[in-house]
N, C-alpha and C. Protein backbone atom coordinates (compact mmCIF):
# COMPACT_ATOMS: atom_id res chain seq x y z
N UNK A 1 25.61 -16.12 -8.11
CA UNK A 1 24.53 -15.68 -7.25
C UNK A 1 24.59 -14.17 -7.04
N UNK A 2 26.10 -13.50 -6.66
CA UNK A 2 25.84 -12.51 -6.68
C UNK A 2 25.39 -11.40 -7.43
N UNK A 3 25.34 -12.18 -9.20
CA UNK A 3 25.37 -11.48 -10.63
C UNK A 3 23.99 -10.97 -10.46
N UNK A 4 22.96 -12.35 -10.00
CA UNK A 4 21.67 -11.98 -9.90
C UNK A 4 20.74 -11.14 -9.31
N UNK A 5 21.65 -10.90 -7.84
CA UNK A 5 21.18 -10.09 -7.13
C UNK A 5 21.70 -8.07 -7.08
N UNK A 6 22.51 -8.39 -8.31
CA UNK A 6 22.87 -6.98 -9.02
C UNK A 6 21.95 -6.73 -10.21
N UNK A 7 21.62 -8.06 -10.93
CA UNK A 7 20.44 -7.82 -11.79
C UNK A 7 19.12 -7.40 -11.35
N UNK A 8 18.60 -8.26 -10.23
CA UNK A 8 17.73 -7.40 -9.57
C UNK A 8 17.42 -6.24 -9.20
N UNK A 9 18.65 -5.64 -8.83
CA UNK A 9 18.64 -4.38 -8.07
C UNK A 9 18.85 -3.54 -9.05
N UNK A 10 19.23 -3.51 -10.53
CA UNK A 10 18.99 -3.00 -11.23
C UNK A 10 17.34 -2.62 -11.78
N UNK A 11 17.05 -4.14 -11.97
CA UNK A 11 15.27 -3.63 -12.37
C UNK A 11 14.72 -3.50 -11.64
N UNK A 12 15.21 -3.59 -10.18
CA UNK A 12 14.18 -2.53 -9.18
C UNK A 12 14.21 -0.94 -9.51
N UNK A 13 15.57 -0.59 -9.21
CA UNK A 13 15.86 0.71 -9.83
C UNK A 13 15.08 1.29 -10.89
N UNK A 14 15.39 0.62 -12.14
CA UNK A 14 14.28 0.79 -13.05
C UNK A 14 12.92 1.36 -12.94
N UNK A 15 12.36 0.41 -11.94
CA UNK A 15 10.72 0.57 -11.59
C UNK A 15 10.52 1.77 -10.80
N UNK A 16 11.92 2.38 -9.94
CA UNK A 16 11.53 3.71 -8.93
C UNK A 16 11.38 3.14 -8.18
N UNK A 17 11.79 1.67 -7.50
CA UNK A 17 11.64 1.55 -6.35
C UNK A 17 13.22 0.82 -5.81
N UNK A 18 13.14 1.22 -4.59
CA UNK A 18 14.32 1.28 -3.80
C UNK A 18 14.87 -0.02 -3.97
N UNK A 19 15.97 -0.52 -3.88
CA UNK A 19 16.91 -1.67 -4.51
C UNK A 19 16.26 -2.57 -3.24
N UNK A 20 15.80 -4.09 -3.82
CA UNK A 20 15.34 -5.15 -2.61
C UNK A 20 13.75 -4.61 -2.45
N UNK A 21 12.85 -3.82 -2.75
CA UNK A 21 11.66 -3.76 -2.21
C UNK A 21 10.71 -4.30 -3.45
N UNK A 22 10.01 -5.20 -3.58
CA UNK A 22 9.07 -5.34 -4.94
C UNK A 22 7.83 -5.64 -4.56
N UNK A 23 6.58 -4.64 -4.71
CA UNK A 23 5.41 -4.45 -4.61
C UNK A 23 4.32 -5.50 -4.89
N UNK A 24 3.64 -5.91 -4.04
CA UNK A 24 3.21 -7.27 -3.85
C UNK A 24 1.68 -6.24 -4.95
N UNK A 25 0.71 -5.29 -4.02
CA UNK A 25 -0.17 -5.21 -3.94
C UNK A 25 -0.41 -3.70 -3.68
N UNK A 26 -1.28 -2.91 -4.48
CA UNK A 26 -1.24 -1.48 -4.47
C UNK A 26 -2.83 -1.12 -4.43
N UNK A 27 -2.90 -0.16 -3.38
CA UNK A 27 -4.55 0.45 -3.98
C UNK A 27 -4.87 1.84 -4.42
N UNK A 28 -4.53 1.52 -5.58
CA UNK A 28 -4.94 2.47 -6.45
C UNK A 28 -6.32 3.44 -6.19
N UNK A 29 -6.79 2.64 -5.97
CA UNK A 29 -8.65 3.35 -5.76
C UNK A 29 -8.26 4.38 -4.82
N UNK A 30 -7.40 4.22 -3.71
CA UNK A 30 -6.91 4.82 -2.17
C UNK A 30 -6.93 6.00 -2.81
N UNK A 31 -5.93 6.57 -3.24
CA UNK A 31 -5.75 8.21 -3.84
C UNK A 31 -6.66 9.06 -4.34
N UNK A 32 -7.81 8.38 -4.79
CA UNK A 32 -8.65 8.90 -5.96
C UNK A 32 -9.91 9.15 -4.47
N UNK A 33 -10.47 8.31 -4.16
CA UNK A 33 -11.14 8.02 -3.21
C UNK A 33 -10.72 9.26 -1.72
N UNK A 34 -9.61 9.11 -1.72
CA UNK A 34 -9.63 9.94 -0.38
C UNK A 34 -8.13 10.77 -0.43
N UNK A 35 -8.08 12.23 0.50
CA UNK A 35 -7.00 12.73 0.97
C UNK A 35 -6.13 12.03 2.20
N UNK A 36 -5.03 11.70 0.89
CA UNK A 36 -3.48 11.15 1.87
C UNK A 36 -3.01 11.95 3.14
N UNK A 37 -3.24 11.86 4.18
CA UNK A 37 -2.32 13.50 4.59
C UNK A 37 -0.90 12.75 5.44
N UNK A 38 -0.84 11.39 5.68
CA UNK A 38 0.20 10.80 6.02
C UNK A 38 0.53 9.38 6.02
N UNK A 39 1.55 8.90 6.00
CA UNK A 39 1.74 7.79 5.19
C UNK A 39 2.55 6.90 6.63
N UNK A 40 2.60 5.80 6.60
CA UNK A 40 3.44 5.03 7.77
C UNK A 40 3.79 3.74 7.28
N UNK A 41 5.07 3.05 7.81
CA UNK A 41 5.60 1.94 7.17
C UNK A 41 5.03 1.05 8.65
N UNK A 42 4.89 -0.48 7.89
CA UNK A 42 4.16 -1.10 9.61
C UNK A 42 4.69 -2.45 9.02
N UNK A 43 4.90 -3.49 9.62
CA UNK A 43 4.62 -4.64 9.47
C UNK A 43 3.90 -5.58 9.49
N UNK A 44 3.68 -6.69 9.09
CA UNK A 44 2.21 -7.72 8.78
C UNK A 44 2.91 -9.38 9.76
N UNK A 45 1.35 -9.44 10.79
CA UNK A 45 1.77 -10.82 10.92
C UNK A 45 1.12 -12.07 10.12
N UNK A 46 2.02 -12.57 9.42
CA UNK A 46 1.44 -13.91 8.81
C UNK A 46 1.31 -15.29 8.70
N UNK A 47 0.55 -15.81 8.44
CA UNK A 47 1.33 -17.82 7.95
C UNK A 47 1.88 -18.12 6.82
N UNK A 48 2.83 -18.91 7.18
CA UNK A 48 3.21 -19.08 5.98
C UNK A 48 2.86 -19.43 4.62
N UNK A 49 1.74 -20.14 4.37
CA UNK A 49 0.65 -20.32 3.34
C UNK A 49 0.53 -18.69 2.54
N UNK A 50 0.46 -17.98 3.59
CA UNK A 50 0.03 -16.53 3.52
C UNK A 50 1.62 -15.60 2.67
N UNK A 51 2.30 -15.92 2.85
CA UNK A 51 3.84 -15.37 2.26
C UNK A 51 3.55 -16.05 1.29
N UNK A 52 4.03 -17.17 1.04
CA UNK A 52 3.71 -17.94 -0.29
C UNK A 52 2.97 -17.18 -1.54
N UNK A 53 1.57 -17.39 -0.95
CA UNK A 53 0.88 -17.07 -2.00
C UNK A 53 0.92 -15.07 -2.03
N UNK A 54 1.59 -14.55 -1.40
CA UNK A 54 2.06 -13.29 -1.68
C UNK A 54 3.71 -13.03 -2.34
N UNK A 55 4.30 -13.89 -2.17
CA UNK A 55 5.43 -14.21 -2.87
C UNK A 55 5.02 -14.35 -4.90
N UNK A 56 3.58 -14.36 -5.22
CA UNK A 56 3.31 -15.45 -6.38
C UNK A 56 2.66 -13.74 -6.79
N UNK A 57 2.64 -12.80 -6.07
CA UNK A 57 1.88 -11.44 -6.18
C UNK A 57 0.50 -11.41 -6.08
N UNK A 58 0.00 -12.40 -4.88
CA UNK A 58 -1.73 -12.85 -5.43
C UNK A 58 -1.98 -11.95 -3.46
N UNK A 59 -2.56 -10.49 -3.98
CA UNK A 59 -3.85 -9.99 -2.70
C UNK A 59 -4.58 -8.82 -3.33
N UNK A 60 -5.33 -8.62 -2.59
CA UNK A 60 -6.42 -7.84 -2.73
C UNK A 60 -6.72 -6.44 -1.81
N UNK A 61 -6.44 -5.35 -2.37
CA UNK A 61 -6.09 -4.50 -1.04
C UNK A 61 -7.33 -3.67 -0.98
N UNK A 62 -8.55 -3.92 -2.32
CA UNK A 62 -9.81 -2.84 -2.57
C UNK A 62 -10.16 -2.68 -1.77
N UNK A 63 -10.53 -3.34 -0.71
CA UNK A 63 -11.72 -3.33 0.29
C UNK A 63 -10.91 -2.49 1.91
N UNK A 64 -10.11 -3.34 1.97
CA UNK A 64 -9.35 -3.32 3.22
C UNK A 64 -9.19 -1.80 3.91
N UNK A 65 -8.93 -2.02 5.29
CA UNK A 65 -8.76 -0.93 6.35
C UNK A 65 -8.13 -1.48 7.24
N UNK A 66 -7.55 -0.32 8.02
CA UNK A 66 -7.04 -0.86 9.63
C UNK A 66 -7.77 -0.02 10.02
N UNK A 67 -7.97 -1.09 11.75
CA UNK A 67 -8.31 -0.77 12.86
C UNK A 67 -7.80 -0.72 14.40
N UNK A 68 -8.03 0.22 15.47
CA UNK A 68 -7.36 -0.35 16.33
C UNK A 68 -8.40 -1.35 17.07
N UNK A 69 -8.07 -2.52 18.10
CA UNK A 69 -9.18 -3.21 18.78
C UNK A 69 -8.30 -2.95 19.87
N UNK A 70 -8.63 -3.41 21.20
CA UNK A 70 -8.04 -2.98 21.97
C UNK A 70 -6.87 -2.83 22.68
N UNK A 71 -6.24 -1.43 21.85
CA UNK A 71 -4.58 -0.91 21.62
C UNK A 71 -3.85 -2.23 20.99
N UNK A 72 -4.16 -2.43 19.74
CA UNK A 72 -3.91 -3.27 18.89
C UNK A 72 -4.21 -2.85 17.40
N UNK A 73 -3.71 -3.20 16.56
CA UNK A 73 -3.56 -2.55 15.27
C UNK A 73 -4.11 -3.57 14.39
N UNK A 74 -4.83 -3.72 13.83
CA UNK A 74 -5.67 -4.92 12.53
C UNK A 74 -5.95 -4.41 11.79
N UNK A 75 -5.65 -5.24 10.39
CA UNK A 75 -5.68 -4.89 9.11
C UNK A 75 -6.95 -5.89 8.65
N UNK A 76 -7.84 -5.42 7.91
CA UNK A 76 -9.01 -5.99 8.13
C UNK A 76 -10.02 -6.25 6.53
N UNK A 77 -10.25 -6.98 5.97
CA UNK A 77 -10.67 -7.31 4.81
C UNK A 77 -9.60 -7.37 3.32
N UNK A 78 -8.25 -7.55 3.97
CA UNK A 78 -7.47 -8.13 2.91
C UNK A 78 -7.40 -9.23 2.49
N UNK A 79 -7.64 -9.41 1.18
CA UNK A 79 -7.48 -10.86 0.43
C UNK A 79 -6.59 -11.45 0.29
N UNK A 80 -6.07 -12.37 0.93
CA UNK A 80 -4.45 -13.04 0.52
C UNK A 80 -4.83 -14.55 -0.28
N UNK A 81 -5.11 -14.55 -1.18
CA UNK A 81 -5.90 -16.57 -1.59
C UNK A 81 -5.11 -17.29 -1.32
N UNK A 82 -5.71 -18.63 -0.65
CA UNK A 82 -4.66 -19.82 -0.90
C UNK A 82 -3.73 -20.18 -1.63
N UNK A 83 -2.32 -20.83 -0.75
CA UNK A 83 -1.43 -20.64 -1.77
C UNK A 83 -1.55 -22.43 -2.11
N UNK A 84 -1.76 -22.54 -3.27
CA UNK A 84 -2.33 -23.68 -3.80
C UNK A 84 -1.73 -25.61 -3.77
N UNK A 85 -0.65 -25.07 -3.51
CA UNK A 85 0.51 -26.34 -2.85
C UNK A 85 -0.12 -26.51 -1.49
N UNK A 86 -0.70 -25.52 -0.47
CA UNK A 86 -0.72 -25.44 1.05
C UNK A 86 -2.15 -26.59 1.46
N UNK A 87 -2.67 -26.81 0.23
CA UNK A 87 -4.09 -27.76 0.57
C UNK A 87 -4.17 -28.96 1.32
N UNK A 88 -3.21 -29.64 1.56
CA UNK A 88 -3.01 -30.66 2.46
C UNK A 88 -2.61 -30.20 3.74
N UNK A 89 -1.93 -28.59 3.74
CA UNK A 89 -1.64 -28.27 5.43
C UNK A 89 -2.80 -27.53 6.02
N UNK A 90 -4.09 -27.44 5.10
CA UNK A 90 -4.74 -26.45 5.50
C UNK A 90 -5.18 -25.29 5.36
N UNK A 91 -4.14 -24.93 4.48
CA UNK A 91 -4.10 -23.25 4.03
C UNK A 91 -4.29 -22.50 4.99
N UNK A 92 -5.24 -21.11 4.56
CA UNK A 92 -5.91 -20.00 5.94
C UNK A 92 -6.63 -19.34 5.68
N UNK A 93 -7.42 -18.88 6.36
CA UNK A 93 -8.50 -17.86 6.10
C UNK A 93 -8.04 -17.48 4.54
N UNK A 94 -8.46 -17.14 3.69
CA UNK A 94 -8.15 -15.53 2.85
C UNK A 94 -8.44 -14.01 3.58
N UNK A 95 -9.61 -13.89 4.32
CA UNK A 95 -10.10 -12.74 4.75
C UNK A 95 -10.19 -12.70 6.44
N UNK A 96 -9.44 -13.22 6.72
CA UNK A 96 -9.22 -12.79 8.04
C UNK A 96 -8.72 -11.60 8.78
N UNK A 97 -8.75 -11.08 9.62
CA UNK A 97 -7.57 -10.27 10.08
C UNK A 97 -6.81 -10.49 10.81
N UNK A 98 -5.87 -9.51 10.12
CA UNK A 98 -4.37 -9.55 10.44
C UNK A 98 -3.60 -8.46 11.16
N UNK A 99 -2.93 -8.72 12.11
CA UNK A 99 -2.03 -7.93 13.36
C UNK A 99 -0.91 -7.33 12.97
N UNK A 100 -1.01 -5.49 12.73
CA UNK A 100 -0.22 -5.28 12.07
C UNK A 100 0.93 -4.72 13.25
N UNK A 101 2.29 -4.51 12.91
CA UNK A 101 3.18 -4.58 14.03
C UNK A 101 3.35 -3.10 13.90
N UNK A 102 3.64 -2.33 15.08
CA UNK A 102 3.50 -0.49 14.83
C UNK A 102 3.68 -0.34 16.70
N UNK A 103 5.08 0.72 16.62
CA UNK A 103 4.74 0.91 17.71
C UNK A 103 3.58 1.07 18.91
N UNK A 104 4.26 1.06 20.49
CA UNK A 104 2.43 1.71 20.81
C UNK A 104 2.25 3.01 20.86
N UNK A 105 3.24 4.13 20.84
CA UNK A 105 3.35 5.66 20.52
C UNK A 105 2.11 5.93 19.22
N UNK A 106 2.62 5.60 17.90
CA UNK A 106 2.39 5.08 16.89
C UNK A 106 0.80 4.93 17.16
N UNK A 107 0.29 3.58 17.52
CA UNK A 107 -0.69 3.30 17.65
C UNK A 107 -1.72 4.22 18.97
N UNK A 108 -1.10 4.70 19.65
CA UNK A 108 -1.73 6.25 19.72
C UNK A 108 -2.78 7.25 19.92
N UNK A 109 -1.24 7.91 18.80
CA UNK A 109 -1.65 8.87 17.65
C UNK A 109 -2.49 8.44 17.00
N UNK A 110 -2.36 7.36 16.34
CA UNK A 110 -4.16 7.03 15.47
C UNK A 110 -4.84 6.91 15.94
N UNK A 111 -5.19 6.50 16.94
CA UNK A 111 -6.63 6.77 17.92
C UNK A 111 -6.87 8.01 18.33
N UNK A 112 -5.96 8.91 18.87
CA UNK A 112 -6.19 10.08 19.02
C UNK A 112 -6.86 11.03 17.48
N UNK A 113 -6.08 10.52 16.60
CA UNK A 113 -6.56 11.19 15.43
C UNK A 113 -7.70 11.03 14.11
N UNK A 114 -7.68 9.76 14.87
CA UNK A 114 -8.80 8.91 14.37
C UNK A 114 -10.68 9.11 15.30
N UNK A 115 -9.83 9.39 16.19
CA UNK A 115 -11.52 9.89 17.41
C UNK A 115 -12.09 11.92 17.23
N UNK A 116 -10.90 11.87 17.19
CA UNK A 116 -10.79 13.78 16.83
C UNK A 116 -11.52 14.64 15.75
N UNK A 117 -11.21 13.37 14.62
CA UNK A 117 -11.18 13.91 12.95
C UNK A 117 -11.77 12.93 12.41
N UNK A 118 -12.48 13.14 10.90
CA UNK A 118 -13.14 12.18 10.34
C UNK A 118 -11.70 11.32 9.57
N UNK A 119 -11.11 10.83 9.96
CA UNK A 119 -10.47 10.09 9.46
C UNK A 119 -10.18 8.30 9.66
N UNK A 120 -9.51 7.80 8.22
CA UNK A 120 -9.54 6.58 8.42
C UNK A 120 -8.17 5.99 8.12
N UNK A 121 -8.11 4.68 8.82
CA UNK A 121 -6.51 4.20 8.20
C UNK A 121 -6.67 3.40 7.04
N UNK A 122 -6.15 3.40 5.98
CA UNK A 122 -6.23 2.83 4.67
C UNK A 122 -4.85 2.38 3.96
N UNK A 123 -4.93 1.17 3.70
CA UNK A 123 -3.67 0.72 3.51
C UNK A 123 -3.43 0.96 2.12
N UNK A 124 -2.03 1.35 1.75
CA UNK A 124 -1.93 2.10 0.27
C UNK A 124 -1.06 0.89 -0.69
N UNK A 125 -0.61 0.07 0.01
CA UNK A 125 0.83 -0.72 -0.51
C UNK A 125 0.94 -2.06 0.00
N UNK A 126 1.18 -2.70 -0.47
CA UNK A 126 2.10 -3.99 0.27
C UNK A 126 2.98 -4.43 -0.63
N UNK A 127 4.00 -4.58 0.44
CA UNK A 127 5.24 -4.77 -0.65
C UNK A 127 6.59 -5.54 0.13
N UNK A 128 7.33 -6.25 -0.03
CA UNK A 128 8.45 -7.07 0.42
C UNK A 128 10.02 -6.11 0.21
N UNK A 129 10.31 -5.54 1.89
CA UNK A 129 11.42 -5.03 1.92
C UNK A 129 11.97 -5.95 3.13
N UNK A 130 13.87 -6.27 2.26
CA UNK A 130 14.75 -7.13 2.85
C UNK A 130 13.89 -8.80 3.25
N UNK A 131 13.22 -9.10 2.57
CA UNK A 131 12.65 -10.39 2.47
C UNK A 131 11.26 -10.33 3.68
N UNK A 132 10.65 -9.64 4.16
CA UNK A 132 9.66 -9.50 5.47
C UNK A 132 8.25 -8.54 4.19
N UNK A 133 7.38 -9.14 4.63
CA UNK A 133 6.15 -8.68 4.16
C UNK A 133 5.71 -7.02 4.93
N UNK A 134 5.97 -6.12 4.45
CA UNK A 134 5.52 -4.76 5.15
C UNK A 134 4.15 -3.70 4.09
N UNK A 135 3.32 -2.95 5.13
CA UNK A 135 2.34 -2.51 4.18
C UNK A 135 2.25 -0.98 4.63
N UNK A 136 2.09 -0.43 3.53
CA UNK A 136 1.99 1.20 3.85
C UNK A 136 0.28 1.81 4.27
N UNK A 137 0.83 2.20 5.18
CA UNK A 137 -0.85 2.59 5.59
C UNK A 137 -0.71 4.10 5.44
N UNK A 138 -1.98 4.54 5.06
CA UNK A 138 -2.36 5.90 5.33
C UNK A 138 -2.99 6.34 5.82
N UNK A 139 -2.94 7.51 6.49
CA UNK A 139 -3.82 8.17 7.28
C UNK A 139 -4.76 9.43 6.39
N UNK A 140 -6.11 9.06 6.37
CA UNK A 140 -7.08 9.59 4.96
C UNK A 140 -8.09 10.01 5.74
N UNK A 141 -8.18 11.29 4.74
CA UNK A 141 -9.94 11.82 4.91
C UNK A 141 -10.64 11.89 3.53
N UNK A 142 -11.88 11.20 3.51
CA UNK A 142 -12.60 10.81 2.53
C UNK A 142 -12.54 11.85 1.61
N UNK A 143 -13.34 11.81 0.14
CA UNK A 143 -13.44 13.08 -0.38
C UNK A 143 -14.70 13.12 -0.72
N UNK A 144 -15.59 13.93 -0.99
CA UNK A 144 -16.64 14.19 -1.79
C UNK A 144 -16.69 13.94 -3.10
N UNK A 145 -17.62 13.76 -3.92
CA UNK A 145 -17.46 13.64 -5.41
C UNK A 145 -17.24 14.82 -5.72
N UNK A 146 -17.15 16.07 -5.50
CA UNK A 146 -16.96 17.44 -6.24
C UNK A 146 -15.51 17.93 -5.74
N UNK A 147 -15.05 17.02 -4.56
CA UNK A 147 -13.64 17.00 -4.08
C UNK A 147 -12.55 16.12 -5.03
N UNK A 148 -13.33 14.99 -5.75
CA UNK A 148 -12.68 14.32 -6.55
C UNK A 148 -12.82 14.96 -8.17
N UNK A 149 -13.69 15.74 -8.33
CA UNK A 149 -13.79 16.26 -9.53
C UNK A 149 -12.95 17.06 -9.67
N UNK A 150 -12.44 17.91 -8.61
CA UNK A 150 -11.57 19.21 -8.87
C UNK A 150 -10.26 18.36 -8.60
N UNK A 151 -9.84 17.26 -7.99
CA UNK A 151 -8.64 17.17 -7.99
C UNK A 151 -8.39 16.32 -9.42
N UNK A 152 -9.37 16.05 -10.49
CA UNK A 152 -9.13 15.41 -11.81
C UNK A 152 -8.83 16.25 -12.47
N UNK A 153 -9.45 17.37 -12.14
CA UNK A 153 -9.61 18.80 -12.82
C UNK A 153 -7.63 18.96 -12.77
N UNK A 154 -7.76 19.32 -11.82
CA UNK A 154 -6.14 19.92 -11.58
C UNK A 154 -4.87 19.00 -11.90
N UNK A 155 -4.92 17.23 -11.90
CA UNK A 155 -3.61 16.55 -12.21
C UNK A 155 -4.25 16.76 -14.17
N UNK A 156 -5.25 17.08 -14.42
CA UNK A 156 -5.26 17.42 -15.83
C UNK A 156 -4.37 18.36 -16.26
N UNK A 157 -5.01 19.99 -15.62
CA UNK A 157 -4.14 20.51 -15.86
C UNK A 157 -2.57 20.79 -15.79
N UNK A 158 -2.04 20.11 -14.97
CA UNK A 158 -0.90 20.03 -14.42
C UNK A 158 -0.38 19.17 -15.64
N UNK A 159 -0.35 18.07 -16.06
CA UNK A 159 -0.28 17.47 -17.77
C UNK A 159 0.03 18.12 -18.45
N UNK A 160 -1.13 19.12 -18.52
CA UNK A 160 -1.05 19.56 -19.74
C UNK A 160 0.23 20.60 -19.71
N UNK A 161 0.34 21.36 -18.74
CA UNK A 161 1.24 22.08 -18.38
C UNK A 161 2.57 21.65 -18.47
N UNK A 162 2.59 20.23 -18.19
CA UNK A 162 4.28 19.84 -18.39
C UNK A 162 4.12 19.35 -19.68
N UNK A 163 3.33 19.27 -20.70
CA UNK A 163 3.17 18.75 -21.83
C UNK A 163 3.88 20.00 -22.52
N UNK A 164 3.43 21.01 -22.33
CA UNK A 164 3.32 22.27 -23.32
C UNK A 164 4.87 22.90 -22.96
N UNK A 165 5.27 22.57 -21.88
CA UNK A 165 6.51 22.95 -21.23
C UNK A 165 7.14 22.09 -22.24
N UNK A 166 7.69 20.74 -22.06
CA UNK A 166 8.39 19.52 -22.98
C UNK A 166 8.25 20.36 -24.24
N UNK A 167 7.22 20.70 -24.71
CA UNK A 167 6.85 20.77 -26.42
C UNK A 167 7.87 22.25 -26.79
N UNK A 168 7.42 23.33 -25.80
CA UNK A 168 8.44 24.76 -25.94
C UNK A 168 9.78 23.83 -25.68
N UNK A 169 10.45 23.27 -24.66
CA UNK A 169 11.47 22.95 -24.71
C UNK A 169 12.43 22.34 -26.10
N UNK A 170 11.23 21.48 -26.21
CA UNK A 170 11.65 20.59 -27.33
C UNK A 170 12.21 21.20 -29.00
N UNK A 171 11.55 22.52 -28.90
CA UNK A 171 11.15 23.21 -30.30
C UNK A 171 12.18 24.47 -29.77
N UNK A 172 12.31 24.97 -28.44
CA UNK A 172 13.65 25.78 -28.68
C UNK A 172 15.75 25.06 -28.81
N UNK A 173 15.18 23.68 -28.41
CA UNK A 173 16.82 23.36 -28.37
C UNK A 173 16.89 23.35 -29.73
């Protein structure tokens, strides 16, 4: 048992992610779509139907946002599907919302910064650290399409730049 759980922690390593954490659910669109300017680790409350079928890597993070309701934290249009054994207990919503756990300091600051500034909370991650379902939220301001053009513009050039770097490197050793 213990062989396995050194094998693991090896191909976590591998992937760049921290030994024990493996990424259920990522939103990609998040980055492209909007400026990150801060990131927060939170926890998710769930059913068990709901672990299950996130255990199997099955959600949907496209749509989703948090909100606060009152001084309360909800995560709101995530897809978790039935986990397909659970049909005789009932299963659960898929699209319900869900109560995410975050201090009340924490919860806040995002209202304060969220009423202030055009900003939104957007969840970037979900992913299983030390066996507990946790999701990375971010704190985002939208971009413009000519805001997203120049930042394509620039991880281009930046490529190319470590491309041409590698290539001199490569050709002076």
């Amino acid at each position: 048992m213990a062989q396995a759980k050194k094998t693991k922690a090896k191909r976590d390593a591998k992937k760049g992610e921290p030994a024990g954490d493996r990424t259920v659910a990522s939103n990609r669109r998040a980055r492209h779509d909007y400026d990150i300017l801060d990131t927060f680790e939170c926890g998710i409350v769930l059913v068990g139907s709901e672990v299950k079928s996130l255990r199997e890597g099955k959600a949907q993070l496209a749509d989703a946002y948090a909100r606060v309701d009152d001084r309360e934290l909800w995560l709101v249009s995530l897809h978790v599907p039935p986990w397909k054994f659970a049909s005789g207990f009932g299963g659960h919503d898929p699209d319900r919302k869900r109560k995410l756990l975050v201090h009340r300091h924490e919860i806040d600051e995002f209202v304060v910064k969220t009423q202030t500034q055009p900003l939104t909370l957007i969840p970037l991650k979900l992913y299983f650290h030390e066996g507990k379902v946790k999701v990375e939220l971010g704190l985002a301001r939208g971009r413009k399409l000519h805001d997203k053009r120049h930042a394509i513009r620039e991880r281009d050039e930046k490529r190319e730049a470590d491309r041409s770097v590698r290539a001199a490197t490569r050709w002076s050793s």
